[in-house]
PDB file of N, CA and C in Angstrom:
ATOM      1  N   UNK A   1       0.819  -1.177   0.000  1.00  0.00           N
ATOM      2  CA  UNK A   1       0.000   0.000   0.000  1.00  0.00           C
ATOM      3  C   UNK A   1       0.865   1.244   0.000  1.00  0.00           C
ATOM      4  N   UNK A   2       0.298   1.808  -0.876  1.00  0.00           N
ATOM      5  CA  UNK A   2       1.316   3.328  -0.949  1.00  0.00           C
ATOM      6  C   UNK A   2       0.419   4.827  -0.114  1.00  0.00           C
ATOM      7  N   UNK A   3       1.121   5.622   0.386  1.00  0.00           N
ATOM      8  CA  UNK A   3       0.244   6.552   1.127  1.00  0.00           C
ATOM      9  C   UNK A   3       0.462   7.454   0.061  1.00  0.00           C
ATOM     10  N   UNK A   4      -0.505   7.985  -0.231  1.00  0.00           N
ATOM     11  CA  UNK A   4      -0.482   9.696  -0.954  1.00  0.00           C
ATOM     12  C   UNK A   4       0.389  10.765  -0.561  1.00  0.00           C
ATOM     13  N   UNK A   5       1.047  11.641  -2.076  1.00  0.00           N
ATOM     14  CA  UNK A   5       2.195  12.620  -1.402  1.00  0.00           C
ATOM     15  C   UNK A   5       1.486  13.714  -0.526  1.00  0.00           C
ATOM     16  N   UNK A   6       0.167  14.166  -0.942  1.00  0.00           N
ATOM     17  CA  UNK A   6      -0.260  15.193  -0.387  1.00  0.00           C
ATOM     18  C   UNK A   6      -1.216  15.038   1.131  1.00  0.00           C
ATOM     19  N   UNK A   7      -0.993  14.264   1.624  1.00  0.00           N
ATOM     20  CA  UNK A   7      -1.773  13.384   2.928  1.00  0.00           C
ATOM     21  C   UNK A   7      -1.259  14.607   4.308  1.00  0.00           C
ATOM     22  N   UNK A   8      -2.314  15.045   4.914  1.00  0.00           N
ATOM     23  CA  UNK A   8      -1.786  16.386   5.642  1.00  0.00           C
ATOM     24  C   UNK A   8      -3.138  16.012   6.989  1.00  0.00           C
ATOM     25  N   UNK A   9      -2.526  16.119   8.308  1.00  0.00           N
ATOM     26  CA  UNK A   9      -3.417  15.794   9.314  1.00  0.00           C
ATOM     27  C   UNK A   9      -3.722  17.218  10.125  1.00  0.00           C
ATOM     28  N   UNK A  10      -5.167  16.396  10.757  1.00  0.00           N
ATOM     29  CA  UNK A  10      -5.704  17.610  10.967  1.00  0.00           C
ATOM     30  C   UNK A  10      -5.055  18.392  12.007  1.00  0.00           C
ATOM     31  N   UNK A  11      -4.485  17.494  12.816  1.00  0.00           N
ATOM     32  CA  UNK A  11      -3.683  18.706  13.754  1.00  0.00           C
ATOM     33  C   UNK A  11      -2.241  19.559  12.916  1.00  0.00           C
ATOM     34  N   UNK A  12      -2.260  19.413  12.004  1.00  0.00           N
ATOM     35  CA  UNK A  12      -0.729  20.226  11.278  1.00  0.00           C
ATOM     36  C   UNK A  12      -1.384  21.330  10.873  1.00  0.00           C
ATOM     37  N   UNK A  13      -2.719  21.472  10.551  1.00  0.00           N
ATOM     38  CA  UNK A  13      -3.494  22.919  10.054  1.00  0.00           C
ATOM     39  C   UNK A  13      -3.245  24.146  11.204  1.00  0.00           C
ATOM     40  N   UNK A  14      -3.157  23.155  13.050  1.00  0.00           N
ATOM     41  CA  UNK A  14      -3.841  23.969  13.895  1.00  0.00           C
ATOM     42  C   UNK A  14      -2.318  24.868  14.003  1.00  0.00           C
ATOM     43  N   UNK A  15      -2.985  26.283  14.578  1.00  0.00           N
ATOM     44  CA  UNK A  15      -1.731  26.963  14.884  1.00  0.00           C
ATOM     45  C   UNK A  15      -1.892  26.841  16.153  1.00  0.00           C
ATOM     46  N   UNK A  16      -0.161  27.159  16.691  1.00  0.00           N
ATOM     47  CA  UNK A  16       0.497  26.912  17.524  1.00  0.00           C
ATOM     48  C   UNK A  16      -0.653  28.288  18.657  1.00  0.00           C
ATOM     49  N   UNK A  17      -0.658  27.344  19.895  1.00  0.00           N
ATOM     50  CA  UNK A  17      -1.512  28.186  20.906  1.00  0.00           C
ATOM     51  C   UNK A  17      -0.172  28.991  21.390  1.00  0.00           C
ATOM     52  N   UNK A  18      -0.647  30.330  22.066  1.00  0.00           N
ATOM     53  CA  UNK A  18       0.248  31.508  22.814  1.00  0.00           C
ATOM     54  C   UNK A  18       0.177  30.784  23.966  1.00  0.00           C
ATOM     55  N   UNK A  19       0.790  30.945  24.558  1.00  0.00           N
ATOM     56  CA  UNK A  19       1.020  30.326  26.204  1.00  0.00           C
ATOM     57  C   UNK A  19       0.558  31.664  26.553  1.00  0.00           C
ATOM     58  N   UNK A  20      -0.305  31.994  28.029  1.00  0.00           N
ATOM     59  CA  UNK A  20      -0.455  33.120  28.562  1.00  0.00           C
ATOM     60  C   UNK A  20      -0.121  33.354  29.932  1.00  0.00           C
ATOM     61  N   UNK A  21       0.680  34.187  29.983  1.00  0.00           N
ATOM     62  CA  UNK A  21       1.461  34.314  31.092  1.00  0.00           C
ATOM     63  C   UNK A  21       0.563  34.855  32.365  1.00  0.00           C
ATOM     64  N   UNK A  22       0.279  34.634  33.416  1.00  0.00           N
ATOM     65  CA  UNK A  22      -0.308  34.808  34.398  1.00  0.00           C
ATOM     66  C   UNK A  22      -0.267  36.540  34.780  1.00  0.00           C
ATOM     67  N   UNK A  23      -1.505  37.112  34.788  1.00  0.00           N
ATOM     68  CA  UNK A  23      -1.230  38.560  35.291  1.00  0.00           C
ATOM     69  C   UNK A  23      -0.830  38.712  36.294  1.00  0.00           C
ATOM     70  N   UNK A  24      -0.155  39.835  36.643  1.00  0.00           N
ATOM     71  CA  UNK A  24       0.627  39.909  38.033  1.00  0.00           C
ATOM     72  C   UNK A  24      -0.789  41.011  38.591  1.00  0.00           C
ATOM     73  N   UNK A  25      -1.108  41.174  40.076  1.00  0.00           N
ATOM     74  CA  UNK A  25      -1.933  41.686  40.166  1.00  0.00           C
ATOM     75  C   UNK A  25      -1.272  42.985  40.541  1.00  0.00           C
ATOM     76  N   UNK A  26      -1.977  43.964  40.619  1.00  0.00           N
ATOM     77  CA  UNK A  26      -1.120  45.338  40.988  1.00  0.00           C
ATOM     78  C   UNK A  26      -0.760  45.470  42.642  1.00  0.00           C
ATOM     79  N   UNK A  27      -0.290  46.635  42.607  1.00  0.00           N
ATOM     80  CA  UNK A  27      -0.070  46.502  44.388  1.00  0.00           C
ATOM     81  C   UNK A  27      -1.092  47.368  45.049  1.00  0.00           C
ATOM     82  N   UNK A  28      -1.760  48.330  44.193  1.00  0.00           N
ATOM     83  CA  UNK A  28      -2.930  49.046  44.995  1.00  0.00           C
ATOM     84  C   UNK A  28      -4.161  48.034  44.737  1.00  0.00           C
ATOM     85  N   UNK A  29      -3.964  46.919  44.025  1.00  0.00           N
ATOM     86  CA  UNK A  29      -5.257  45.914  44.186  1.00  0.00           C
ATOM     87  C   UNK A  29      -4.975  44.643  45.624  1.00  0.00           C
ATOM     88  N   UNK A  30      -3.980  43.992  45.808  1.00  0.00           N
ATOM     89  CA  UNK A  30      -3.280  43.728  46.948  1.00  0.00           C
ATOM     90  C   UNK A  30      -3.665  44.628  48.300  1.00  0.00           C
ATOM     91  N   UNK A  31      -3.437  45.807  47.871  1.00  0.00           N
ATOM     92  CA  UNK A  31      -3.651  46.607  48.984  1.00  0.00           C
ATOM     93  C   UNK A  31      -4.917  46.359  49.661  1.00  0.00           C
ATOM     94  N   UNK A  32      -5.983  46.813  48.076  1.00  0.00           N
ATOM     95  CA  UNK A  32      -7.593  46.544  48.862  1.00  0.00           C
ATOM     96  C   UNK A  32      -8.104  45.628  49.369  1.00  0.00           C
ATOM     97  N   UNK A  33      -7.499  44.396  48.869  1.00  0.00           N
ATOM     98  CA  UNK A  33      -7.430  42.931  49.563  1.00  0.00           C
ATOM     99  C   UNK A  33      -7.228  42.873  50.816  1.00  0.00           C
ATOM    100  N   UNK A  34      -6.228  43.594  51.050  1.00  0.00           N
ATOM    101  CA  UNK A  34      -5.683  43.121  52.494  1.00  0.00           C
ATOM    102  C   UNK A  34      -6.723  44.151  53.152  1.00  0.00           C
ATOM    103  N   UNK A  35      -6.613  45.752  53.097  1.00  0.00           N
ATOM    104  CA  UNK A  35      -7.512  46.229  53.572  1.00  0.00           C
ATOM    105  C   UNK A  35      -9.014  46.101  54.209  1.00  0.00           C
ATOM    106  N   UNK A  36      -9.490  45.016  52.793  1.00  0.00           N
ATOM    107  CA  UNK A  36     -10.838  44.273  53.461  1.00  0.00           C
ATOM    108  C   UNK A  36     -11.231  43.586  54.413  1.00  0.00           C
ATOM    109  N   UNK A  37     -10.145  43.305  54.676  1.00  0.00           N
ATOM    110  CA  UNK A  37      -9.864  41.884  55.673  1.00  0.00           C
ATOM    111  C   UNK A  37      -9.555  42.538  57.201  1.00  0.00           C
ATOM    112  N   UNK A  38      -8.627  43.937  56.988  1.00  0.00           N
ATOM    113  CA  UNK A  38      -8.171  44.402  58.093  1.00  0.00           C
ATOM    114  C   UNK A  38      -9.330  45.038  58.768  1.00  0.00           C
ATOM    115  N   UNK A  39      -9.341  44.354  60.612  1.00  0.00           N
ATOM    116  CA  UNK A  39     -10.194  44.818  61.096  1.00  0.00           C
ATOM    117  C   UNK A  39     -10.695  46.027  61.639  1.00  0.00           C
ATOM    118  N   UNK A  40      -9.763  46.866  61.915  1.00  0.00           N
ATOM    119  CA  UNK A  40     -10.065  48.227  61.580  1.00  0.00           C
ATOM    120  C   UNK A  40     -10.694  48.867  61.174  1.00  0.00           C
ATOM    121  N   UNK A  41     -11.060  50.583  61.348  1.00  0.00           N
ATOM    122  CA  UNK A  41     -11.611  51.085  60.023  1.00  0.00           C
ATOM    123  C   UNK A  41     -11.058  51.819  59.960  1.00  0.00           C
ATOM    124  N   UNK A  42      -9.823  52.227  59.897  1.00  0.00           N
ATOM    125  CA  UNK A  42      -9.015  53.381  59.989  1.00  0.00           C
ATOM    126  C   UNK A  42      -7.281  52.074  59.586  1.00  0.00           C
ATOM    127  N   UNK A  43      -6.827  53.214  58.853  1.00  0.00           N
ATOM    128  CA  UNK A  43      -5.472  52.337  59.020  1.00  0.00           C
ATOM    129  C   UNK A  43      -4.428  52.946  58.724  1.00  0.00           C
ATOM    130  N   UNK A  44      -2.746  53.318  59.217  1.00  0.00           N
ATOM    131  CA  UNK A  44      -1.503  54.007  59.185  1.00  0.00           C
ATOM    132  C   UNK A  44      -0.603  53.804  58.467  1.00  0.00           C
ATOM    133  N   UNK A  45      -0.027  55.063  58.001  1.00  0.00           N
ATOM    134  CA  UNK A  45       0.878  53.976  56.604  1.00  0.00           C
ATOM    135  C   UNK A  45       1.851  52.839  57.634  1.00  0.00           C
ATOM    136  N   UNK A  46       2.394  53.293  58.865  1.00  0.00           N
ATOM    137  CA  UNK A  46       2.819  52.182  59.790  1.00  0.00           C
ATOM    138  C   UNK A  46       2.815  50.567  59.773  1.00  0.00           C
ATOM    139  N   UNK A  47       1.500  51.174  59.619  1.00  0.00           N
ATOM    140  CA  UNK A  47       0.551  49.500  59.827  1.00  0.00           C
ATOM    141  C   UNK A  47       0.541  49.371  58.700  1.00  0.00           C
ATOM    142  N   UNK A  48       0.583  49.670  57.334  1.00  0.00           N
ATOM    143  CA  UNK A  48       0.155  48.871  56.140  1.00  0.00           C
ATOM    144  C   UNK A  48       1.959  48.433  55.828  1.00  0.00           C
ATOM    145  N   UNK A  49       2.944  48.965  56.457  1.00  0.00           N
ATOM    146  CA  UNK A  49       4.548  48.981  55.907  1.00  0.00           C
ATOM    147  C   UNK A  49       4.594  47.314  56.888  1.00  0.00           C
ATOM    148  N   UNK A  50       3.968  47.494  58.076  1.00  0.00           N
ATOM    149  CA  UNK A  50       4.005  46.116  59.108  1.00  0.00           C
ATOM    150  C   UNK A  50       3.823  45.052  58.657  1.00  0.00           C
ATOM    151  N   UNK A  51       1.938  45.421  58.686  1.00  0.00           N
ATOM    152  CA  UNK A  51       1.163  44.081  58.483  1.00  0.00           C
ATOM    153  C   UNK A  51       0.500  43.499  57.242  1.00  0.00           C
ATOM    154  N   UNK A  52       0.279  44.814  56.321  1.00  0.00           N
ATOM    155  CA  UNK A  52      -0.016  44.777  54.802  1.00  0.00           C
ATOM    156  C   UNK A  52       0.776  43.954  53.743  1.00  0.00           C
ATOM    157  N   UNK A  53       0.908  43.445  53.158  1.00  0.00           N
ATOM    158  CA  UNK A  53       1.213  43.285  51.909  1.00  0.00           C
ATOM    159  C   UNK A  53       2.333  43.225  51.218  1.00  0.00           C
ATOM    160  N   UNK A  54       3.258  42.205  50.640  1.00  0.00           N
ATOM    161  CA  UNK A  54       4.596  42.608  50.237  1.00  0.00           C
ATOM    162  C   UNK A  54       4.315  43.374  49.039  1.00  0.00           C
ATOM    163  N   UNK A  55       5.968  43.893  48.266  1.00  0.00           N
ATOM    164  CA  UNK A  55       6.837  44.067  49.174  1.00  0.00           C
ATOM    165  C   UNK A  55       6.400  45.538  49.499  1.00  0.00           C
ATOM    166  N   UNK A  56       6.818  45.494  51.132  1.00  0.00           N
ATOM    167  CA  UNK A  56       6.758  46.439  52.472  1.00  0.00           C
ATOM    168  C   UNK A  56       7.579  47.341  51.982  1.00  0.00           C
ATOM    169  N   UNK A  57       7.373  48.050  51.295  1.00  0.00           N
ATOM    170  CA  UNK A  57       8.173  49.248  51.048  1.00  0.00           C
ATOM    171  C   UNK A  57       7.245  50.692  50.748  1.00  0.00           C
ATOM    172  N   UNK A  58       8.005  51.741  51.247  1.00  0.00           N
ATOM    173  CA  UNK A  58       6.883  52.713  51.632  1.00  0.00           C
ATOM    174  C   UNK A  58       6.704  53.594  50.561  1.00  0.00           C
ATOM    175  N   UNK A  59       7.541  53.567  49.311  1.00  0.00           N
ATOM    176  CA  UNK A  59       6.693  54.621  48.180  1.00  0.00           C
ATOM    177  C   UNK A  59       5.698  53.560  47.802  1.00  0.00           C
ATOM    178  N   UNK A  60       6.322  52.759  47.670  1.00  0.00           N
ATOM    179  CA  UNK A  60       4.613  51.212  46.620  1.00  0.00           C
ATOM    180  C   UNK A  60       3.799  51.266  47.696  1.00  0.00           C
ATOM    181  N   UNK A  61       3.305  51.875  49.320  1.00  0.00           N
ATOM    182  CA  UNK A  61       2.498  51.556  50.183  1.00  0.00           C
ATOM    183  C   UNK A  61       2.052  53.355  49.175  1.00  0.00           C
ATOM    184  N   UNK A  62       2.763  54.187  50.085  1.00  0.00           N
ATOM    185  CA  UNK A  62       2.107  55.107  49.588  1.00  0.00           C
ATOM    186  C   UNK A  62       1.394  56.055  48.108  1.00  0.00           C
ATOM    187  N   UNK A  63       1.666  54.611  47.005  1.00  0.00           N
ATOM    188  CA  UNK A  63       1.377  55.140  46.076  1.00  0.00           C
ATOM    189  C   UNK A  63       0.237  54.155  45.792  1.00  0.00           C
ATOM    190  N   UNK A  64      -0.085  53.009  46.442  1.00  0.00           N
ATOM    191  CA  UNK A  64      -0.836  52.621  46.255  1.00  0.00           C
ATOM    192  C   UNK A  64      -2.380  53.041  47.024  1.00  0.00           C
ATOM    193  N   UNK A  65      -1.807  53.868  48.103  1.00  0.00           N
ATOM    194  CA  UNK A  65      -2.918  54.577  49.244  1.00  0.00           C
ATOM    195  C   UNK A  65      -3.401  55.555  47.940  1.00  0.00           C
ATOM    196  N   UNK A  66      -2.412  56.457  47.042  1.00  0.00           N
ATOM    197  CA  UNK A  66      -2.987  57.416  46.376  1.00  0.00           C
ATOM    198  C   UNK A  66      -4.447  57.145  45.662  1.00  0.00           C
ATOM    199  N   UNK A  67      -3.810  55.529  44.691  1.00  0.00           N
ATOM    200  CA  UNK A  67      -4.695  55.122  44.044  1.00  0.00           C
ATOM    201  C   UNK A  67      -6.038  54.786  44.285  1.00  0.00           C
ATOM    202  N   UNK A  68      -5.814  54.109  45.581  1.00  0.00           N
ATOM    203  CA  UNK A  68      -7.218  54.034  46.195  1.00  0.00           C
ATOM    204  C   UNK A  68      -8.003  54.853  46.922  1.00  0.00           C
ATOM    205  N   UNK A  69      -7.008  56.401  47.221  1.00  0.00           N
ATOM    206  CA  UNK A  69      -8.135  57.617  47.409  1.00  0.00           C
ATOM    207  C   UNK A  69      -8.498  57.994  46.207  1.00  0.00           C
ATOM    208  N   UNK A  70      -7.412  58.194  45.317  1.00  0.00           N
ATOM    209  CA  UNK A  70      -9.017  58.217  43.942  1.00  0.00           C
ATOM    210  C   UNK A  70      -9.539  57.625  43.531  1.00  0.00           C
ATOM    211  N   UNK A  71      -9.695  56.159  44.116  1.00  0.00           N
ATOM    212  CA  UNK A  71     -11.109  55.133  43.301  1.00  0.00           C
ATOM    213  C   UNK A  71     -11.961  55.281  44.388  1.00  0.00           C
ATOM    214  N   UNK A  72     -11.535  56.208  45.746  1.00  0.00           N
ATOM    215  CA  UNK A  72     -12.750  56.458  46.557  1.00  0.00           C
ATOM    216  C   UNK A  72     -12.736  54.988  47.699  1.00  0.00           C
ATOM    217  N   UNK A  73     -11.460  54.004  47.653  1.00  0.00           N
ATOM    218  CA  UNK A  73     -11.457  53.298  48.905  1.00  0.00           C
ATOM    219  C   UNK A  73     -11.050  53.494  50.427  1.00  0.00           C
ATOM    220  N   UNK A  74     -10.176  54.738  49.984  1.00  0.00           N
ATOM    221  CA  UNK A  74      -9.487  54.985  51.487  1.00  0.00           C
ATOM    222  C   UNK A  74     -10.068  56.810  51.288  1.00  0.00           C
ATOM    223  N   UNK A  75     -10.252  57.574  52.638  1.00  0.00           N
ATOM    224  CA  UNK A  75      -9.940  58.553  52.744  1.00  0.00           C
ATOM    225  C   UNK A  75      -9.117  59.516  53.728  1.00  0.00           C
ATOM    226  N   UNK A  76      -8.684  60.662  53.490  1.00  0.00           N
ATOM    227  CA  UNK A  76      -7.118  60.529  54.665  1.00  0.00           C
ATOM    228  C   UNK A  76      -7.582  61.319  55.494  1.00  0.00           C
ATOM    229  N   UNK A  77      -7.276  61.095  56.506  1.00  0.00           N
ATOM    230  CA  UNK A  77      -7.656  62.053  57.679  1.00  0.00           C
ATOM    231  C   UNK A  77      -6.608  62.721  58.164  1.00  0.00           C
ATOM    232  N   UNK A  78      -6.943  63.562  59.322  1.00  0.00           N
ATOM    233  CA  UNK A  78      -6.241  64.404  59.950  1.00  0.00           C
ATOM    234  C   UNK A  78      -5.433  63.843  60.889  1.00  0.00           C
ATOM    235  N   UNK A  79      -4.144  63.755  60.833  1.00  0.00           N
ATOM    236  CA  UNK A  79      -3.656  63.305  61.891  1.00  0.00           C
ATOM    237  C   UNK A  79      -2.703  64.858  62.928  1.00  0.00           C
ATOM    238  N   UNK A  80      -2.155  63.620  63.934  1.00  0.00           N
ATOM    239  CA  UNK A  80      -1.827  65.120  65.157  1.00  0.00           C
ATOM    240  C   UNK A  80      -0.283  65.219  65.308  1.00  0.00           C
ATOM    241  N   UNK A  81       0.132  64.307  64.213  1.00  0.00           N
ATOM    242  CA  UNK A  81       1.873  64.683  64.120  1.00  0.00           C
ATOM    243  C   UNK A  81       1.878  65.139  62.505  1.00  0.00           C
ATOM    244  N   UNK A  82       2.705  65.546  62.248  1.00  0.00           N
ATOM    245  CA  UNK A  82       2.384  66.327  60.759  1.00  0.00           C
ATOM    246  C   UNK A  82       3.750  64.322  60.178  1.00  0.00           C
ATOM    247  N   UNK A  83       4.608  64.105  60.637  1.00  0.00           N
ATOM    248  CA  UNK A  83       5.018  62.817  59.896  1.00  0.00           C
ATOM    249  C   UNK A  83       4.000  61.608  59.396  1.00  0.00           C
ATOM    250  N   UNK A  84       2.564  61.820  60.226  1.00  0.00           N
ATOM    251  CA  UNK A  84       1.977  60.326  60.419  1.00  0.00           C
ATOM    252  C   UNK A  84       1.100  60.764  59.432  1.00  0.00           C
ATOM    253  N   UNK A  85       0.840  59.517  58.160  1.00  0.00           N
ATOM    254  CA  UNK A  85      -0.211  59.234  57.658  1.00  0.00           C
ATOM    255  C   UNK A  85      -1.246  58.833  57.897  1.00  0.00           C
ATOM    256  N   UNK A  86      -2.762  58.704  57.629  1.00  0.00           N
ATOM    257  CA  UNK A  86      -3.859  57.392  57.800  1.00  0.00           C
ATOM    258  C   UNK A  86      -5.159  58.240  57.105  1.00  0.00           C
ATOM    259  N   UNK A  87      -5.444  56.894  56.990  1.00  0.00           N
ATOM    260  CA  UNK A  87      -6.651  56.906  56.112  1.00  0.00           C
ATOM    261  C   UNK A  87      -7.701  56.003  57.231  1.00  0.00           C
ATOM    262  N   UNK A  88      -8.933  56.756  56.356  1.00  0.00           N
ATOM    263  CA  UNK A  88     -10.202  55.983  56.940  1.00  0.00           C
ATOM    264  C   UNK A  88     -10.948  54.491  55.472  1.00  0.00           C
ATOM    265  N   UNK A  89     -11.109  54.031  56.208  1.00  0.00           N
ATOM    266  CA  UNK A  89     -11.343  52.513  54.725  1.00  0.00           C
ATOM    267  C   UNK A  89     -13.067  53.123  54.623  1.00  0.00           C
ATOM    268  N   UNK A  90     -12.862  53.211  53.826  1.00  0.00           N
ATOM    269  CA  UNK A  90     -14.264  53.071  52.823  1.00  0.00           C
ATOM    270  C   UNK A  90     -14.748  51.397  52.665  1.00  0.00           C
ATOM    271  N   UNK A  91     -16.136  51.025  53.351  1.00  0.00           N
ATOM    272  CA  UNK A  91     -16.088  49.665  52.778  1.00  0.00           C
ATOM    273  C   UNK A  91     -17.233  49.537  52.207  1.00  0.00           C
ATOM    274  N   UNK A  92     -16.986  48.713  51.243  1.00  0.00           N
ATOM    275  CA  UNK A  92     -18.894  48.978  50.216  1.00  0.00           C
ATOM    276  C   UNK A  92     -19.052  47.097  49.902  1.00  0.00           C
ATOM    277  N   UNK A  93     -19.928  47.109  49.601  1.00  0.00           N
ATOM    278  CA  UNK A  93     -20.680  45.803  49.848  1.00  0.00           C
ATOM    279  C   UNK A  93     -20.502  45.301  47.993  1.00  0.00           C
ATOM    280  N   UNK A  94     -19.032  44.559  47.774  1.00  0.00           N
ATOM    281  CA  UNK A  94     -18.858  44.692  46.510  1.00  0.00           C
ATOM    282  C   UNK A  94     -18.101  43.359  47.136  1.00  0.00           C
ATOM    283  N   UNK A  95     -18.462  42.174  46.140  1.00  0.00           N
ATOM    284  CA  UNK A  95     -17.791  40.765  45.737  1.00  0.00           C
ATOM    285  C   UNK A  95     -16.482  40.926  44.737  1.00  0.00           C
ATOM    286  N   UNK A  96     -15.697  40.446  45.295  1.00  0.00           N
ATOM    287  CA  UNK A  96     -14.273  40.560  44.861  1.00  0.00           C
ATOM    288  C   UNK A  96     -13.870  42.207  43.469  1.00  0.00           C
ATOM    289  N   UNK A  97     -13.902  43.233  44.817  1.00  0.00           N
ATOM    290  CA  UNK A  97     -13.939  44.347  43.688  1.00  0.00           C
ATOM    291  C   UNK A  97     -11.915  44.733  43.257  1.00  0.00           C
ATOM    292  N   UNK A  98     -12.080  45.522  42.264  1.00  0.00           N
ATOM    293  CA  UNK A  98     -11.084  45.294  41.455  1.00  0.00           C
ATOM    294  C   UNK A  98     -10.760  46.649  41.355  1.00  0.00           C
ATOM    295  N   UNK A  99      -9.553  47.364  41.293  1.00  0.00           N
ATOM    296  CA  UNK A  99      -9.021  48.493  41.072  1.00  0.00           C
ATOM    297  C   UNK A  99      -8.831  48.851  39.645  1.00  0.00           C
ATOM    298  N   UNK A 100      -9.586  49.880  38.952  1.00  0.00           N
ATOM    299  CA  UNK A 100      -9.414  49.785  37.374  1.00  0.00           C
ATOM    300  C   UNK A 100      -8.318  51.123  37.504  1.00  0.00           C
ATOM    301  N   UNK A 101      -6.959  50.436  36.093  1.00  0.00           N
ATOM    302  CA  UNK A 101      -6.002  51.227  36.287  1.00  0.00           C
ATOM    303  C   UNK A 101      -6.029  51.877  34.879  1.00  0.00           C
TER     304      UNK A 101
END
């Protein structure tokens, strides 16, 4: 038995799939995560450099606080040393909500 020259299977048509690399999540979405959870309703950049979220470093804490006073999750209050940060948590009744960047 002879096979035909032009004999072509169906998987040789398919193109090659992209592998998709896993999104990294941001760090002001991390943030709100942890935030949700924290029992508090008030919280210090202190406490978010402590107990929050890697990595613990204080411009990615405080730039991620920015982000989430303008999506309206945190708002900052007055504090009574002019060094100390904090915010008050905004919490809203939202199933796994998401920081749009």
């Amino acid at each position: 038995m002879s096979k035909p020259k032009n004999e072509q299977f169906s998987f040789a048509d398919q193109a090659t799939r992209e592998i998709k690399q896993s999104q990294q999540t941001s760090s002001a979405q991390k943030t709100l995560d942890w935030l949700l959870q924290w029992p508090r309703d008030t919280v210090r950049l202190n406490q978010l450099l402590v107990y929050g979220p890697r990595p613990r470093k204080r411009a990615i804490a405080i730039n991620s606080a920015a982000i989430l006073v303008a999506q309206g999750w945190l708002i900052p209050r007055p504090t009574r040393r002019p060094d100390m940060i904090e915010w008050q948590i905004v919490r809203r009744p939202i199933v796994h909500p998401t920081i749009a960047t």
